[in-house]
Protein backbone atom coordinates (compact mmCIF):
# COMPACT_ATOMS: atom_id res chain seq x y z
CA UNK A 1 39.78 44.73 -64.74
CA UNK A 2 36.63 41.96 -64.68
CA UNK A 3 34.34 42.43 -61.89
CA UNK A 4 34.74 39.52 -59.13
CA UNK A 5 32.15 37.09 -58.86
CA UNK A 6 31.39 34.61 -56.07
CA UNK A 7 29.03 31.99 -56.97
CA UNK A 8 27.10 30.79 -53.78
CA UNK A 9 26.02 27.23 -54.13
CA UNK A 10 22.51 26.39 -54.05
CA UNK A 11 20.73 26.28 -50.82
CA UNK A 12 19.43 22.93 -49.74
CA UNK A 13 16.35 22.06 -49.12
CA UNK A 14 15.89 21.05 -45.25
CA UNK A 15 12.23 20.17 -44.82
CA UNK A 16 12.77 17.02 -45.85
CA UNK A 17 15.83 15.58 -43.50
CA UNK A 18 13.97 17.09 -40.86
CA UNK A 19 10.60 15.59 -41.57
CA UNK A 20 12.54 11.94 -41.85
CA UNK A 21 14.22 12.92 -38.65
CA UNK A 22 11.14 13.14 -36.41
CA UNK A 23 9.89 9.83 -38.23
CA UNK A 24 12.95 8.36 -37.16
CA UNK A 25 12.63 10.04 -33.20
CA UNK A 26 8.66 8.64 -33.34
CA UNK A 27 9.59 5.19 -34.48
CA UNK A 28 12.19 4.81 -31.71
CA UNK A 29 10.00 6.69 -28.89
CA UNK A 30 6.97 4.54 -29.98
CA UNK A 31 9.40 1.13 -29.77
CA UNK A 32 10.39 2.37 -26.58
CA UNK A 33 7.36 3.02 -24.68
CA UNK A 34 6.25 -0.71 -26.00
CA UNK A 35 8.85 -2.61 -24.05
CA UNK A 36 8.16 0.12 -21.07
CA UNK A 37 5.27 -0.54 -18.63
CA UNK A 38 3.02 2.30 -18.10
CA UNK A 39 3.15 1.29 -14.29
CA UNK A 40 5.60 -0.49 -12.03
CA UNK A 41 3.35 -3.16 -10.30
CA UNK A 42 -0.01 -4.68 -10.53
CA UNK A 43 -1.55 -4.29 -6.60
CA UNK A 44 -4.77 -6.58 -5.94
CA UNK A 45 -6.10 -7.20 -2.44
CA UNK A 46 -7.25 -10.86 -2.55
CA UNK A 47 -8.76 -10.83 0.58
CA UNK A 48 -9.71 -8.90 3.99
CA UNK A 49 -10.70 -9.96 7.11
CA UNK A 50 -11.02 -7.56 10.54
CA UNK A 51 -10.86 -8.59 14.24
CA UNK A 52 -12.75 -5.41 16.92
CA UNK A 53 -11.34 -6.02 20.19
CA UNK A 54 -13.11 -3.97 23.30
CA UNK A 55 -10.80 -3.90 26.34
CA UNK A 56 -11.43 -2.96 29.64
CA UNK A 57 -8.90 -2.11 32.10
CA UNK A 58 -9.86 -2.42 35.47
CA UNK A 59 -8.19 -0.78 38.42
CA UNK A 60 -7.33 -2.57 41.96
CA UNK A 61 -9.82 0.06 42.97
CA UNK A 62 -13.23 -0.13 43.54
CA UNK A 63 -13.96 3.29 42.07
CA UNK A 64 -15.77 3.21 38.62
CA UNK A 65 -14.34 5.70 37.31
CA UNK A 66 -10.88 4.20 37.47
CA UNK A 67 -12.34 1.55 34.72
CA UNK A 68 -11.27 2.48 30.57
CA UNK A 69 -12.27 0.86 27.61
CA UNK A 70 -10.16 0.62 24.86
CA UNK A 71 -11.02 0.06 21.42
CA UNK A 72 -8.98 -1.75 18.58
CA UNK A 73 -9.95 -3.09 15.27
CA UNK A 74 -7.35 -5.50 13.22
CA UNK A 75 -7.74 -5.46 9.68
CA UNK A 76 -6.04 -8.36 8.15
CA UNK A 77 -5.67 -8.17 4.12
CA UNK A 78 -3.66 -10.02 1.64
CA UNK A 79 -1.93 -8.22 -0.95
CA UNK A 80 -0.25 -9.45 -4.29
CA UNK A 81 1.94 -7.30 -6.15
CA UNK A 82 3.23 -8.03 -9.89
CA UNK A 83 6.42 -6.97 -10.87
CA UNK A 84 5.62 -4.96 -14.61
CA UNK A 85 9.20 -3.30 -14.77
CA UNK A 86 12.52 -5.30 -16.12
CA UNK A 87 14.14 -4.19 -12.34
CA UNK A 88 13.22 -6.03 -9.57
CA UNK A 89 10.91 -4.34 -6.78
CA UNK A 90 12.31 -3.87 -3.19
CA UNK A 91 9.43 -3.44 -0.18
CA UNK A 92 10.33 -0.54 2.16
CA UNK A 93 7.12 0.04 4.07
CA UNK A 94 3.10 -0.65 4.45
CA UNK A 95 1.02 1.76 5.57
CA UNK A 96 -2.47 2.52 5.68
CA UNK A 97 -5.00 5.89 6.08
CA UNK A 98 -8.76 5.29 7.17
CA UNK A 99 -11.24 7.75 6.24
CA UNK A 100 -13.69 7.88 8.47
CA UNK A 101 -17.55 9.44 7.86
CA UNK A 102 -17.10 12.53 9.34
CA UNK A 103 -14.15 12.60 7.66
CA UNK A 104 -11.32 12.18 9.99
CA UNK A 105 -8.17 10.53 8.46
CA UNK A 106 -6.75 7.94 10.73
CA UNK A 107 -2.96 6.93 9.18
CA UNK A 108 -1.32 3.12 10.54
CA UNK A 109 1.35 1.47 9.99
CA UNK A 110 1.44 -2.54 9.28
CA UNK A 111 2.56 -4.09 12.45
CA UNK A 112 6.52 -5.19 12.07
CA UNK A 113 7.22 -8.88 11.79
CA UNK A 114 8.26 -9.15 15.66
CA UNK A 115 5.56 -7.81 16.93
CA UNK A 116 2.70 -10.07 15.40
CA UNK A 117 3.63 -13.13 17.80
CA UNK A 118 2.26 -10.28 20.80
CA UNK A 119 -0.77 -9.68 18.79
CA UNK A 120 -1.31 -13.49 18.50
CA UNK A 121 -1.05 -13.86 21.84
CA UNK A 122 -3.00 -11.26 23.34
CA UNK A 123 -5.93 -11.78 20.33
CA UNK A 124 -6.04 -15.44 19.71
CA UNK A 125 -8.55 -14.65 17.11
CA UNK A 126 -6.58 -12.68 15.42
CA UNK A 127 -3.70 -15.28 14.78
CA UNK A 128 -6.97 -17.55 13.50
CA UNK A 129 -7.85 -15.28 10.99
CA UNK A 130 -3.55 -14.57 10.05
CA UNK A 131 -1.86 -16.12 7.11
CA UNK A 132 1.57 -16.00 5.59
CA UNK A 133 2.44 -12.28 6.17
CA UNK A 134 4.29 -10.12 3.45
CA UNK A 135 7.08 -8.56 5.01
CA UNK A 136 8.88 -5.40 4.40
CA UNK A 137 12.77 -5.22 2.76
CA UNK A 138 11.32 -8.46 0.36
CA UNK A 139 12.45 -8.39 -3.38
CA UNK A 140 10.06 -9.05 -6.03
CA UNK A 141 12.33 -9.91 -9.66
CA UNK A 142 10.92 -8.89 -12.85
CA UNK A 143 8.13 -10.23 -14.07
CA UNK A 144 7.62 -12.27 -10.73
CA UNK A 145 4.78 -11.52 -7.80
CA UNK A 146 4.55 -11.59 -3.87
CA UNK A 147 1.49 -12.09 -1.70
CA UNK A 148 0.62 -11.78 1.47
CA UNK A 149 -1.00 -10.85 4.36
CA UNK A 150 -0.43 -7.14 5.67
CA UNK A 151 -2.07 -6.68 9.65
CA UNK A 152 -3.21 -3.02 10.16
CA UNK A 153 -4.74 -1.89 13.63
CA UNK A 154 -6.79 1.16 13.59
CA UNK A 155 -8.25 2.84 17.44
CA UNK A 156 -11.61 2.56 16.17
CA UNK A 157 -14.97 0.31 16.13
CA UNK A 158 -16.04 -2.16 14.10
CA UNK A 159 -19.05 0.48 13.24
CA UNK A 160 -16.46 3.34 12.38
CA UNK A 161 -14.64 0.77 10.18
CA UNK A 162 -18.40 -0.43 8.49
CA UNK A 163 -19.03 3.42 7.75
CA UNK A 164 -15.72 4.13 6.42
CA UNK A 165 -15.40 6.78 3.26
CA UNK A 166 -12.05 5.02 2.52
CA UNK A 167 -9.41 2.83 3.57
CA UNK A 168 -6.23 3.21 1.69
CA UNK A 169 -3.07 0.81 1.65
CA UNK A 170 -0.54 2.77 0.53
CA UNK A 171 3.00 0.30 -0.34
CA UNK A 172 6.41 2.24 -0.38
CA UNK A 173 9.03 1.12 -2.90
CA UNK A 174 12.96 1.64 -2.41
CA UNK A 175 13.57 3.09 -5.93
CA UNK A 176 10.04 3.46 -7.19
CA UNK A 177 8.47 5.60 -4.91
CA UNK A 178 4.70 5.05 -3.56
CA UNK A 179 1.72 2.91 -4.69
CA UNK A 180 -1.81 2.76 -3.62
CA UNK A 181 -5.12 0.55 -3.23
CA UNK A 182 -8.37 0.85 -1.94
CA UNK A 183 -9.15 -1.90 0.82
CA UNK A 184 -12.88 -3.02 -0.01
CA UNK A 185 -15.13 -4.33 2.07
CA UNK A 186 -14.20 -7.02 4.23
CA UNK A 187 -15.29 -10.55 3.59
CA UNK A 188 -14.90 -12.08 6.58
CA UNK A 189 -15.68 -9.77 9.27
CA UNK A 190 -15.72 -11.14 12.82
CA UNK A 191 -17.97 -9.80 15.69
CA UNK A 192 -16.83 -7.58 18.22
CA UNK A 193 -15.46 -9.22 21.54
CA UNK A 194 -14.84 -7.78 24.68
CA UNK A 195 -12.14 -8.54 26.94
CA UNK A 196 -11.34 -7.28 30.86
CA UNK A 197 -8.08 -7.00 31.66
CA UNK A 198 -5.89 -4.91 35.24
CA UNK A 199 -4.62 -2.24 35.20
CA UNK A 200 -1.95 -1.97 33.05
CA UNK A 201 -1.74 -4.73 31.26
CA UNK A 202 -4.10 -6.64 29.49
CA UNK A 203 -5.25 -10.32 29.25
């Protein structure tokens, strides 16, 4: 009785599909990333202008003491953003953090649309230095761009403002999560003013 045999067939080699494989997987990762930003938006602040109001409210008393001063600076500053994805951008929120030279962080939100005509009224000024404002919940299609003017109020002096380490605008997206810019120097910054005003409201 012959001895059984099995014959095994060769063994291929695989260095060579695999190699041609990860070509393949680079060419199609590399065509990918080419048609994929690396961010979602351009942000550029065009312009900044800031408004320190001093008010004093004065008591029906005669007593000094009754008297406070309250300090408020407006910081108006137009932002354009630049859709970069192939979705369209949704606004959610503007807010802002102040750094200040001793290092306190000071965090604001941008004033909501129906609220700015109370601003305009009580700070004339203000409303001269206000332009088209960009408002949260707007949509921004691919490839297209929004601008306008975001109005921040801080509690602090036009001299804590000048001294600043930082001032921050931070924009939150609805399915892109958070971006940020620095807020340079103003270019149009007014003098303080000072306004009197009884207790409690103001003039």
């Amino acid at each position: 009785m012959s001895d059984l045999t099995f014959a095994q067939p060769a063994r291929r080699n695989l260095l060579v599909p695999v190699l041609l494989a990860f070509l393949i997987l680079g060419i199609v990762l590399a065509l990918f990333l080419s048609f994929i930003p690396n961010h979602t938006a351009d942000l550029a602040i065009t312009h900044t202008s800031v408004y320190a109001a001093h008010t004093v409210f004065k008591s029906e008393s005669i007593v000094v003491a009754n008297q406070r001063a309250e300090d408020n600076l407006y910081v108006l500053t137009t932002l354009r953003i630049d859709d970069r994805l192939h979705l369209p951008l949704f606004l959610k929120d503007f807010t802002a953090t102040l750094t200040t030279a001793d290092g306190e962080e000071i965090t604001s939100s941008a004033i909501e649309q129906q609220d700015l005509d109370n601003v305009y009224t009580s700070f004339p000024e203000v409303k001269a230095l206000a332009t088209t404002p960009l408002l949260r919940e707007t949509m921004i299609g691919p490839g297209k761009s929004a601008e306008g003017m975001i109005l921040l109020r801080f509690p602090v002096t036009q001299e804590v403002w000048d001294r600043r380490r930082s001032a921050v605008l931070n924009i939150d997206l609805y399915h892109q999560g958070n971006q940020s810019i620095i807020i340079p120097n103003s270019n149009q910054p007014t003098s303080n003013a000072s306004r009197s005003a009884t207790h409690p409201t103001s003039n």
